[in-house]
N, C-alpha and C. Protein backbone atom coordinates (compact mmCIF):
# COMPACT_ATOMS: atom_id res chain seq x y z
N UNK A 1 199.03 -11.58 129.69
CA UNK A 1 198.34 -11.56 128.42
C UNK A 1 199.34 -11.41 127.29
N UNK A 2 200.45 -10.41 127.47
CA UNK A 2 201.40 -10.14 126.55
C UNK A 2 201.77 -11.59 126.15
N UNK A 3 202.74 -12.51 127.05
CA UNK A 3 202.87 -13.91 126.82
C UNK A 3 202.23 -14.59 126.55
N UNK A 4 200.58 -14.87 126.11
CA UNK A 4 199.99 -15.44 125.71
C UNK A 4 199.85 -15.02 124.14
N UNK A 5 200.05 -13.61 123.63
CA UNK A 5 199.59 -13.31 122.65
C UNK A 5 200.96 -13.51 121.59
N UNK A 6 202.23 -13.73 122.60
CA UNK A 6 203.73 -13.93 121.83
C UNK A 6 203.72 -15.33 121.84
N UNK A 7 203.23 -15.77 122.23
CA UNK A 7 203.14 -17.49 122.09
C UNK A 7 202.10 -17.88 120.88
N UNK A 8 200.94 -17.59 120.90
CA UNK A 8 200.14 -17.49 119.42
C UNK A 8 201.11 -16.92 118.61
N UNK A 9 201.53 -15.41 118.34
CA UNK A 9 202.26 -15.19 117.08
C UNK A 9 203.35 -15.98 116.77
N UNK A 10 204.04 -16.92 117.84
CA UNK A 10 205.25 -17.69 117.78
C UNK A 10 204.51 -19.09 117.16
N UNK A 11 203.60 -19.41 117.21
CA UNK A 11 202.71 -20.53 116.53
C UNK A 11 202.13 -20.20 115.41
N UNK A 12 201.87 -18.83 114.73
CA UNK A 12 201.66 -18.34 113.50
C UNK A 12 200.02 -18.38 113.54
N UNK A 13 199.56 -18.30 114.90
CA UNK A 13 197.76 -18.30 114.80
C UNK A 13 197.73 -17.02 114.66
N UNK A 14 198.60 -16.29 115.19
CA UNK A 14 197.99 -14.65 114.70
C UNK A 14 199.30 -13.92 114.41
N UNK A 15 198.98 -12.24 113.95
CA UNK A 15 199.92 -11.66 113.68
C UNK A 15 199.88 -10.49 114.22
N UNK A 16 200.83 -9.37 114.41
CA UNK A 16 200.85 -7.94 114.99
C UNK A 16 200.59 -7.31 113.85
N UNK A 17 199.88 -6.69 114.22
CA UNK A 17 200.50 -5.29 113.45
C UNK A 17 200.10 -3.84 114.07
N UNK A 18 201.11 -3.29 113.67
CA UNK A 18 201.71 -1.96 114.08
C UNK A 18 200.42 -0.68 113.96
N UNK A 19 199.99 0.02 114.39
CA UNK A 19 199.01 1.38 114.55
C UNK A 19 200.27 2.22 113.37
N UNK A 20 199.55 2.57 112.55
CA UNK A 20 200.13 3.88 111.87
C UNK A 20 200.21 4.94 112.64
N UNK A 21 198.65 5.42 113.58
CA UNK A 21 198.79 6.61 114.22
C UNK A 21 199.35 6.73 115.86
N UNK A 22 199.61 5.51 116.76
CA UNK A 22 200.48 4.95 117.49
C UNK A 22 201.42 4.09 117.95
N UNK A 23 202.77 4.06 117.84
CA UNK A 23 203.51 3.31 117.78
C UNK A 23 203.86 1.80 119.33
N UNK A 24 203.03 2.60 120.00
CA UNK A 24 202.78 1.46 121.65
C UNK A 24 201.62 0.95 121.14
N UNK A 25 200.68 1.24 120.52
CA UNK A 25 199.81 0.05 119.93
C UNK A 25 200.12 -1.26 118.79
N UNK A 26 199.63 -2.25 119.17
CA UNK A 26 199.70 -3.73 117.76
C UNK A 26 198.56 -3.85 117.52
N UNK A 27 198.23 -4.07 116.58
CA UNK A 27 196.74 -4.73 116.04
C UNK A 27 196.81 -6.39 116.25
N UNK A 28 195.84 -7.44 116.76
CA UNK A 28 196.50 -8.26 116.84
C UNK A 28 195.27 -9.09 115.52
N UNK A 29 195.76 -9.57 115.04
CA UNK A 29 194.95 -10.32 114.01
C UNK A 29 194.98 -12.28 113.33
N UNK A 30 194.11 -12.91 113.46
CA UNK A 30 194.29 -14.08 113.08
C UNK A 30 194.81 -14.40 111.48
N UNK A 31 195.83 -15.07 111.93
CA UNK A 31 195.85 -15.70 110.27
C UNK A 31 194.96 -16.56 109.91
N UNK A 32 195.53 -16.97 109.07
CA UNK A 32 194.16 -18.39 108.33
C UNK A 32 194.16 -19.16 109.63
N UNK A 33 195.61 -20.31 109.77
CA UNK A 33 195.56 -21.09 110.78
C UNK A 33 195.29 -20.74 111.89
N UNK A 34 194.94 -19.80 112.73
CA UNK A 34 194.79 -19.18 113.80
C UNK A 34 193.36 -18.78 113.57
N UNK A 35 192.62 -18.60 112.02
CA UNK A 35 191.05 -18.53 112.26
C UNK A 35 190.71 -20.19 112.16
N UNK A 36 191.29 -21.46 111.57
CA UNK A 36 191.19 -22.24 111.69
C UNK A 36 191.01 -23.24 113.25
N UNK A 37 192.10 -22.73 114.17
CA UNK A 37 192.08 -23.26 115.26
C UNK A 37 191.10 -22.58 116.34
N UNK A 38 190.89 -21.59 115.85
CA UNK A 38 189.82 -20.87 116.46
C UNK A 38 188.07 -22.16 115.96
N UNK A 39 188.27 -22.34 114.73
CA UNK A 39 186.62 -23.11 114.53
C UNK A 39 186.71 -24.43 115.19
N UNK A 40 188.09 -25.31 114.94
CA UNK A 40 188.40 -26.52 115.30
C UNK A 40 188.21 -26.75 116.63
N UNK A 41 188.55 -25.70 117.61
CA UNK A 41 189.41 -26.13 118.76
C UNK A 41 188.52 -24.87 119.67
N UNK A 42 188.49 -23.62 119.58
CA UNK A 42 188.37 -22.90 120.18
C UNK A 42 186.86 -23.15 120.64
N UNK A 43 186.06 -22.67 118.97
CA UNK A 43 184.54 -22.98 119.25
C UNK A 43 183.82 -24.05 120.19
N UNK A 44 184.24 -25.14 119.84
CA UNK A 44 183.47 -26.75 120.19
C UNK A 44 184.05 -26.30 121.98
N UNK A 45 185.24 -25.89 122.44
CA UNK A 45 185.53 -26.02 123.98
C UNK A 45 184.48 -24.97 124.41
N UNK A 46 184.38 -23.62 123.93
CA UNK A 46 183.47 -23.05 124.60
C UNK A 46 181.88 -22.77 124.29
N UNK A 47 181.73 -24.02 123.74
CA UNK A 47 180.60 -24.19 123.58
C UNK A 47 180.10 -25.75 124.81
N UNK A 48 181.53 -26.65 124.81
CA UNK A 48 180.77 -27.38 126.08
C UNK A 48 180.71 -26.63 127.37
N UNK A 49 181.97 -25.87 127.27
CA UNK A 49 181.93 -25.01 128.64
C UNK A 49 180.16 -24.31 129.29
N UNK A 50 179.79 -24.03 128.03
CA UNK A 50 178.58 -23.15 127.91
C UNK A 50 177.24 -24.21 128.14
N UNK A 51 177.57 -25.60 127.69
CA UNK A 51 176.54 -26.62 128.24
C UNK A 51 176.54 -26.87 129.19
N UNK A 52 178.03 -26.82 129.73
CA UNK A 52 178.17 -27.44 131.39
C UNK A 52 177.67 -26.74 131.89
N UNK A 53 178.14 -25.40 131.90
CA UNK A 53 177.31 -24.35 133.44
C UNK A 53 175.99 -24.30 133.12
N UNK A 54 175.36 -24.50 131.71
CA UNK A 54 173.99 -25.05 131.98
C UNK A 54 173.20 -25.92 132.59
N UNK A 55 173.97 -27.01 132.77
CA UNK A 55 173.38 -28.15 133.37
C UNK A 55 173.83 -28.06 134.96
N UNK A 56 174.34 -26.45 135.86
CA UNK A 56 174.46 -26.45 136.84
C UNK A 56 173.23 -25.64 137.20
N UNK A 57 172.75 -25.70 138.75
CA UNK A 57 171.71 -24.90 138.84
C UNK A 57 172.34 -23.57 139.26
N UNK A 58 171.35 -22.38 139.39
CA UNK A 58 171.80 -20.65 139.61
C UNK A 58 172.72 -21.12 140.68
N UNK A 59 172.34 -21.17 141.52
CA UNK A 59 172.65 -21.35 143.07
C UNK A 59 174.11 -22.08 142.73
N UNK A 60 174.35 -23.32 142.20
CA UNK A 60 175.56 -23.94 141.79
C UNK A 60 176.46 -22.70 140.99
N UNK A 61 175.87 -22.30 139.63
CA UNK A 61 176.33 -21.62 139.06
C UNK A 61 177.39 -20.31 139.96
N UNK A 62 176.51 -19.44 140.97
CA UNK A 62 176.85 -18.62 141.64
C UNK A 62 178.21 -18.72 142.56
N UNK A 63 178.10 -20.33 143.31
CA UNK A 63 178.71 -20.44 144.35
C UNK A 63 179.86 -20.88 143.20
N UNK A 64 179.90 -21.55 142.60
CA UNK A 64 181.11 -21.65 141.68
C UNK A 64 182.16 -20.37 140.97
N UNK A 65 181.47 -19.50 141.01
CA UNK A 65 182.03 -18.17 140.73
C UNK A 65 182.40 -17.57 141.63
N UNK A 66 182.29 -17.74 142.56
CA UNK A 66 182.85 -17.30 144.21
C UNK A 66 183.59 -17.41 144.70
N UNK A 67 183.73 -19.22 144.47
CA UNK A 67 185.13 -19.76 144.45
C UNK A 67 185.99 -20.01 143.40
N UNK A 68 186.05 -19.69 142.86
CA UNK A 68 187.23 -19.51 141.07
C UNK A 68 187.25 -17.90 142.17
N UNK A 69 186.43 -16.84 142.10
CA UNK A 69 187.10 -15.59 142.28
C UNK A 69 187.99 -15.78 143.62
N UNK A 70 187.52 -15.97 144.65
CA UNK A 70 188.17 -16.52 146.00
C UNK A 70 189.35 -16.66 145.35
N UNK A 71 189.43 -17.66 144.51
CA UNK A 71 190.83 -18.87 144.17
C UNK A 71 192.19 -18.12 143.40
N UNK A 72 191.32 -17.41 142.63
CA UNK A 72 192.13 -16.13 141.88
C UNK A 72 192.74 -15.22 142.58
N UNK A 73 191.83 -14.48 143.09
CA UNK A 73 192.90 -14.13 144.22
C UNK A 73 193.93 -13.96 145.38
N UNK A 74 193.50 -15.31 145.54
CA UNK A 74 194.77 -15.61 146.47
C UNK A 74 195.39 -16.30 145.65
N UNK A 75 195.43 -16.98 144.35
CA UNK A 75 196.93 -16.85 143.49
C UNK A 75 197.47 -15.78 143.35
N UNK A 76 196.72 -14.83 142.67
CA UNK A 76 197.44 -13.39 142.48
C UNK A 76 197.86 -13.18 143.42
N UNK A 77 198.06 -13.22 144.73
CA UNK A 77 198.35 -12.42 145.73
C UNK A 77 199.99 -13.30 146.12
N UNK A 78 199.82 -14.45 146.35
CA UNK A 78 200.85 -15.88 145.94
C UNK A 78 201.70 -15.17 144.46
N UNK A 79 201.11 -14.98 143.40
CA UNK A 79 202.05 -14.95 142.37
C UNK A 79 202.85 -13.22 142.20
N UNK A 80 202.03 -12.61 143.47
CA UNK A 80 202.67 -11.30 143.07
C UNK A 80 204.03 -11.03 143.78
N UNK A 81 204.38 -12.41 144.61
CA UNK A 81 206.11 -12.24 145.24
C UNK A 81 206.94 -12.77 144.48
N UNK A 82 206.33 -13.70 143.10
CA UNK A 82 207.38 -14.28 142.11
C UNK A 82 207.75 -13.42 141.08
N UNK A 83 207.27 -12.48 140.55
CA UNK A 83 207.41 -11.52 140.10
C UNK A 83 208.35 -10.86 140.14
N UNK A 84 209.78 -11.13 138.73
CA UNK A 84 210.26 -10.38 138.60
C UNK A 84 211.26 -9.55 138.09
């Protein structure tokens, strides 16, 4: 997640900022262009995402989540010897 959120601030979609009352905390916040790519780009994908699994039935819906979780974890388990 860290690398995902240094790759946005390295693209200028968002920015840190620092906790006054803790110094291991960042605030993480969108700039303009980063609330921009959020309406452009972000919205419209998870909004088809949100049509598609509609147009799956429960039963589809379910077994599809079973296997993404299945799938996940045996990457994680695969990515936890590259690590390092």
């Amino acid at each position: 997640m860290n690398n995902v959120i240094n790759v946005f601030a390295s693209q200028g979609l968002l920015r840190l900022e620092g906790s006054k009352h803790d110094k291991r905390v960042n605030r993480i916040h969108l700039t303009d262009e980063g609330d921009l790519y959020c309406h452009e780009v972000v919205t419209p994908v998870r909004g088809a995402e949100l049509q598609a699994m509609a147009a799956l039935e429960p039963d589809e819906r379910r077994a599809m989540i079973a296997y993404v979780d299945k799938f996940m974890n045996a990457l994680e388990r695969r990515m936890g010897g590259l690590e390092a």
